[in-house]
N, C-alpha and C. Protein backbone atom coordinates (compact mmCIF):
# COMPACT_ATOMS: atom_id res chain seq x y z
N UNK A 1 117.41 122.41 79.39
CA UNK A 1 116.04 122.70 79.71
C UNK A 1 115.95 123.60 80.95
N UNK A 2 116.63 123.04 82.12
CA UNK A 2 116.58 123.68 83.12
C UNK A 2 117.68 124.71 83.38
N UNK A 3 118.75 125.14 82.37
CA UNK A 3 119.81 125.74 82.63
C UNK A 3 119.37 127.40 83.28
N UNK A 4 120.21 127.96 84.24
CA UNK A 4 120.32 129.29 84.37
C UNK A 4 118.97 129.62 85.09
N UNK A 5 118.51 128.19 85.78
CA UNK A 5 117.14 128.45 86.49
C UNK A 5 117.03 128.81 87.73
N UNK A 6 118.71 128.83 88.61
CA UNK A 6 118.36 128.91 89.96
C UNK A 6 119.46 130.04 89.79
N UNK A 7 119.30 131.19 89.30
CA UNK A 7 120.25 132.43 89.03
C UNK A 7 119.54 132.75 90.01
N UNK A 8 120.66 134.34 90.86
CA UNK A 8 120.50 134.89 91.92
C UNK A 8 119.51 135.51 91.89
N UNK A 9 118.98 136.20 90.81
CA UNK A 9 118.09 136.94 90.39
C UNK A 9 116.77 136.15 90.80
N UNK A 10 116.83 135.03 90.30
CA UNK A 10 115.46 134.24 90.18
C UNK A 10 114.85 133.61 91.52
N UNK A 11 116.22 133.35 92.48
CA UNK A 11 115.72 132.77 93.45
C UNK A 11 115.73 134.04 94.96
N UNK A 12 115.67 135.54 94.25
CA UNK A 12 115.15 136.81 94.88
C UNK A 12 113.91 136.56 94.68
N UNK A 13 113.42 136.63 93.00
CA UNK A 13 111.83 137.01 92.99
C UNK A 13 111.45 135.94 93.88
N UNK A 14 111.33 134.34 93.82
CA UNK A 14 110.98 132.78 94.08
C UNK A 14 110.81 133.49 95.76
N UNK A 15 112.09 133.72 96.16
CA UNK A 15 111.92 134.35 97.84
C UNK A 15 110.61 135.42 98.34
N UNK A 16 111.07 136.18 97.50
CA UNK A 16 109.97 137.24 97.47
C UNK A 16 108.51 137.34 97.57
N UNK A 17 107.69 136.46 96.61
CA UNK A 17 106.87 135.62 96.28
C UNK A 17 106.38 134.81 97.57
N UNK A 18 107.30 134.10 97.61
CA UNK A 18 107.10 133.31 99.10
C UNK A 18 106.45 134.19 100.32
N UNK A 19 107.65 135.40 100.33
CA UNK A 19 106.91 135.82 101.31
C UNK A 19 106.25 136.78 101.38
N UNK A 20 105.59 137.11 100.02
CA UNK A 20 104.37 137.74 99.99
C UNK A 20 103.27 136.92 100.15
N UNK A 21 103.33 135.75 100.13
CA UNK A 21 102.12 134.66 100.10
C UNK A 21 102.12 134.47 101.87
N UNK A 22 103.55 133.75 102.24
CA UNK A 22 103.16 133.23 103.50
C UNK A 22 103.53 134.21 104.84
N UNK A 23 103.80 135.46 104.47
CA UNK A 23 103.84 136.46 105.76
C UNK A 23 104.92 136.04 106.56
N UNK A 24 105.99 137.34 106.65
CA UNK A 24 107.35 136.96 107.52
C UNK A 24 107.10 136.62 108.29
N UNK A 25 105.99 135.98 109.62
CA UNK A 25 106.36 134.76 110.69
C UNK A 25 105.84 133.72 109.92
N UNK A 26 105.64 133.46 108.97
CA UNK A 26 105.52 132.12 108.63
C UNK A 26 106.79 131.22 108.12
N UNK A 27 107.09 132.36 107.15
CA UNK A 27 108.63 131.98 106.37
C UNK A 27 109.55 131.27 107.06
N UNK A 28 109.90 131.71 108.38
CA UNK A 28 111.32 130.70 108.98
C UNK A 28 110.30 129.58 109.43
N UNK A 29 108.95 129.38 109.70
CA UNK A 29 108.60 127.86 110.44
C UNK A 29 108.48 127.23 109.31
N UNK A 30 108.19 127.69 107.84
CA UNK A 30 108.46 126.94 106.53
C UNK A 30 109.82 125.86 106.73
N UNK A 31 110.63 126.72 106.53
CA UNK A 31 112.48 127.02 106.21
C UNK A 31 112.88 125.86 107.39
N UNK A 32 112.29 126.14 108.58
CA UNK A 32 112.56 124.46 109.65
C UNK A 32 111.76 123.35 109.03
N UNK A 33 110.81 123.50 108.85
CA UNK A 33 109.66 122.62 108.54
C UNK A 33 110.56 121.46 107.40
N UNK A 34 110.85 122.31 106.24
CA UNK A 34 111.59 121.92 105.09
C UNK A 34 112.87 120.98 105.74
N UNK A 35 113.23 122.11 106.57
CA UNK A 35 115.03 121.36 106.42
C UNK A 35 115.02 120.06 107.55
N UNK A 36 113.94 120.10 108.38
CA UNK A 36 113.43 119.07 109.25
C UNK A 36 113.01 117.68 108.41
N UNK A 37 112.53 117.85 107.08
CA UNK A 37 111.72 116.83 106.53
C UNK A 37 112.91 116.42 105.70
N UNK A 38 113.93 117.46 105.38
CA UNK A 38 114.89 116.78 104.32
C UNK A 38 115.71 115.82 105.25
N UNK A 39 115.94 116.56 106.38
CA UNK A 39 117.10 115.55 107.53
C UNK A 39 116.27 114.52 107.64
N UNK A 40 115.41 114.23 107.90
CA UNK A 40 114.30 113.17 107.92
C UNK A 40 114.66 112.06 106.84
N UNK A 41 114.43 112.37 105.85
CA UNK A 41 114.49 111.80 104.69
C UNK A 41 115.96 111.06 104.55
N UNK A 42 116.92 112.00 104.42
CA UNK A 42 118.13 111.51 105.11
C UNK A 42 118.33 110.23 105.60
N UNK A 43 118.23 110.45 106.68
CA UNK A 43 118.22 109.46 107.96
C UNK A 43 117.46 108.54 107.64
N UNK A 44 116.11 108.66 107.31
CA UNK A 44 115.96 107.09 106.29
C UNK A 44 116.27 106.63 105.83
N UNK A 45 116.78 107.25 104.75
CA UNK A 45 117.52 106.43 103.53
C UNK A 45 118.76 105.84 103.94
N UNK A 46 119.67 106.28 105.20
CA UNK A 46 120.64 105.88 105.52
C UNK A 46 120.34 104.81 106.13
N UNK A 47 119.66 104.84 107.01
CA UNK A 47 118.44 103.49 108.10
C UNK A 47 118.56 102.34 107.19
N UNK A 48 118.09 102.87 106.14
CA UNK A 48 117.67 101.31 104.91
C UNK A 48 118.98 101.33 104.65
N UNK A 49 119.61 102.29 104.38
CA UNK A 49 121.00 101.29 103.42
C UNK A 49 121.74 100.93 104.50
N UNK A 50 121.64 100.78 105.58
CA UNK A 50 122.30 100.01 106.75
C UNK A 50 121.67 98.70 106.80
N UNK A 51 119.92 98.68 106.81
CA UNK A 51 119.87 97.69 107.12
C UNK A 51 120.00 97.05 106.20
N UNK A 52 119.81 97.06 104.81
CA UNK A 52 119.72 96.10 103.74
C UNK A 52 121.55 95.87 103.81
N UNK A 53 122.20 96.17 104.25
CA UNK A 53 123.91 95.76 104.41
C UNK A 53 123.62 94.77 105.53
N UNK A 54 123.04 94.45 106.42
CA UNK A 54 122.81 93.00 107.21
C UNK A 54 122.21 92.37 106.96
N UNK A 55 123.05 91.12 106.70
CA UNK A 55 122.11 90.04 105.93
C UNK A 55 121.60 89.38 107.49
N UNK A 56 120.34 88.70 107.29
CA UNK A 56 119.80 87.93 108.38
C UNK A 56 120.52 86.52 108.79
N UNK A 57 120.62 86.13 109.82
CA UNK A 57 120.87 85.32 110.46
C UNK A 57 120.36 83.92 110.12
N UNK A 58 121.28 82.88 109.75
CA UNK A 58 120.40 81.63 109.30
C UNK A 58 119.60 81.08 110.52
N UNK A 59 118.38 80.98 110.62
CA UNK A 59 118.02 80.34 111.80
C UNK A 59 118.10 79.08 111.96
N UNK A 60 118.40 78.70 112.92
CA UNK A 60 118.41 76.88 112.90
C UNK A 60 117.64 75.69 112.34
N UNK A 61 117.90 74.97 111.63
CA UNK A 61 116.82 74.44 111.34
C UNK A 61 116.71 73.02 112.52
N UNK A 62 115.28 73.02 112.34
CA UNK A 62 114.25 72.26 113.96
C UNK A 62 114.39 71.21 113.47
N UNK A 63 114.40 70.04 113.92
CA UNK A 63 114.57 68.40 113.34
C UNK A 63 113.00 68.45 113.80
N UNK A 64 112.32 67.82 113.34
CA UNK A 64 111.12 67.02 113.28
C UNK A 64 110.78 65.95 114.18
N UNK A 65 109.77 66.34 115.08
CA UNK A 65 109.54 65.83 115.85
C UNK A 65 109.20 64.08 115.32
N UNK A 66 109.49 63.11 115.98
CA UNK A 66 109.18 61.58 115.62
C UNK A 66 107.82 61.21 115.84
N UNK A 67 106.80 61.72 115.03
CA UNK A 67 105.44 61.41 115.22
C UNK A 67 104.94 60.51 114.50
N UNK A 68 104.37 59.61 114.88
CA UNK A 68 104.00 58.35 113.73
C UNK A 68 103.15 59.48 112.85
N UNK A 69 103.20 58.93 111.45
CA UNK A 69 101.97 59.02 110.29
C UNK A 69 100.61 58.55 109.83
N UNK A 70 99.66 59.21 110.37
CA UNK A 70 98.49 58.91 110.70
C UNK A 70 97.85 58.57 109.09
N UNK A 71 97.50 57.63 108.45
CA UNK A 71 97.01 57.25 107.26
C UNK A 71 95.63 56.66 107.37
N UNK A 72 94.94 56.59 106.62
CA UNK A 72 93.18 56.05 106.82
C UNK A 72 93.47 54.47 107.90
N UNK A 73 94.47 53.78 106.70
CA UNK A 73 94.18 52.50 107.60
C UNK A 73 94.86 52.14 109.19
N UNK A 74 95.73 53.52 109.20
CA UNK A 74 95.71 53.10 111.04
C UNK A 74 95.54 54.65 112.04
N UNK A 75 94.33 55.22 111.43
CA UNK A 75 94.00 56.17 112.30
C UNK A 75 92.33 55.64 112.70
N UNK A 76 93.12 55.57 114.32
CA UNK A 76 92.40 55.45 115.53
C UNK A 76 90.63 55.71 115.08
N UNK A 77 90.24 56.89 114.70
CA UNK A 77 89.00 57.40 114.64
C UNK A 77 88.11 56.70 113.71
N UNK A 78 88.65 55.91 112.84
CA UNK A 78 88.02 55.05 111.90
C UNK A 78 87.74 53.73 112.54
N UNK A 79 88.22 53.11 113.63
CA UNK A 79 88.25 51.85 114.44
C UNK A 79 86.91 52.08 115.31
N UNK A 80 85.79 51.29 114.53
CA UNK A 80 84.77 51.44 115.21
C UNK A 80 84.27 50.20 115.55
């Protein structure tokens, strides 16, 4: 489908085009713009596949404080 699509030829006119639309000082702040957002992208994706390689830390589990169990027949507020 896509064969023979990024021939030298094709990616002259594609250039060309470009910078008949966006005017030679625009073209190189494109060309950073681009290669800024791909390194970007990058570096995310690397970010995540680092972090998803650390698994989290079991946190401790808290013992439970010894609080009596407050039930109808011996909570205080009903003793009238």
């Amino acid at each position: 489908m896509f064969e023979g699509l990024f021939q030298p030829m094709h990616l002259l006119i594609i250039f060309f085009i470009a910078l008949l639309i966006f005017g030679p000082k625009k073209l190189p702040e494109l060309g950073k713009g681009l290669g800024d957002g791909i390194r970007a992208l990058k570096q995310g994706m690397k970010d995540h596949d680092t972090k998803a390689d650390i698994k989290p830390e079991a946190t401790p589990a808290v013992a439970p404080e010894n609080k009596p169990v407050i039930t109808p027949e011996n909570n205080p507020e009903n003793k009238a």
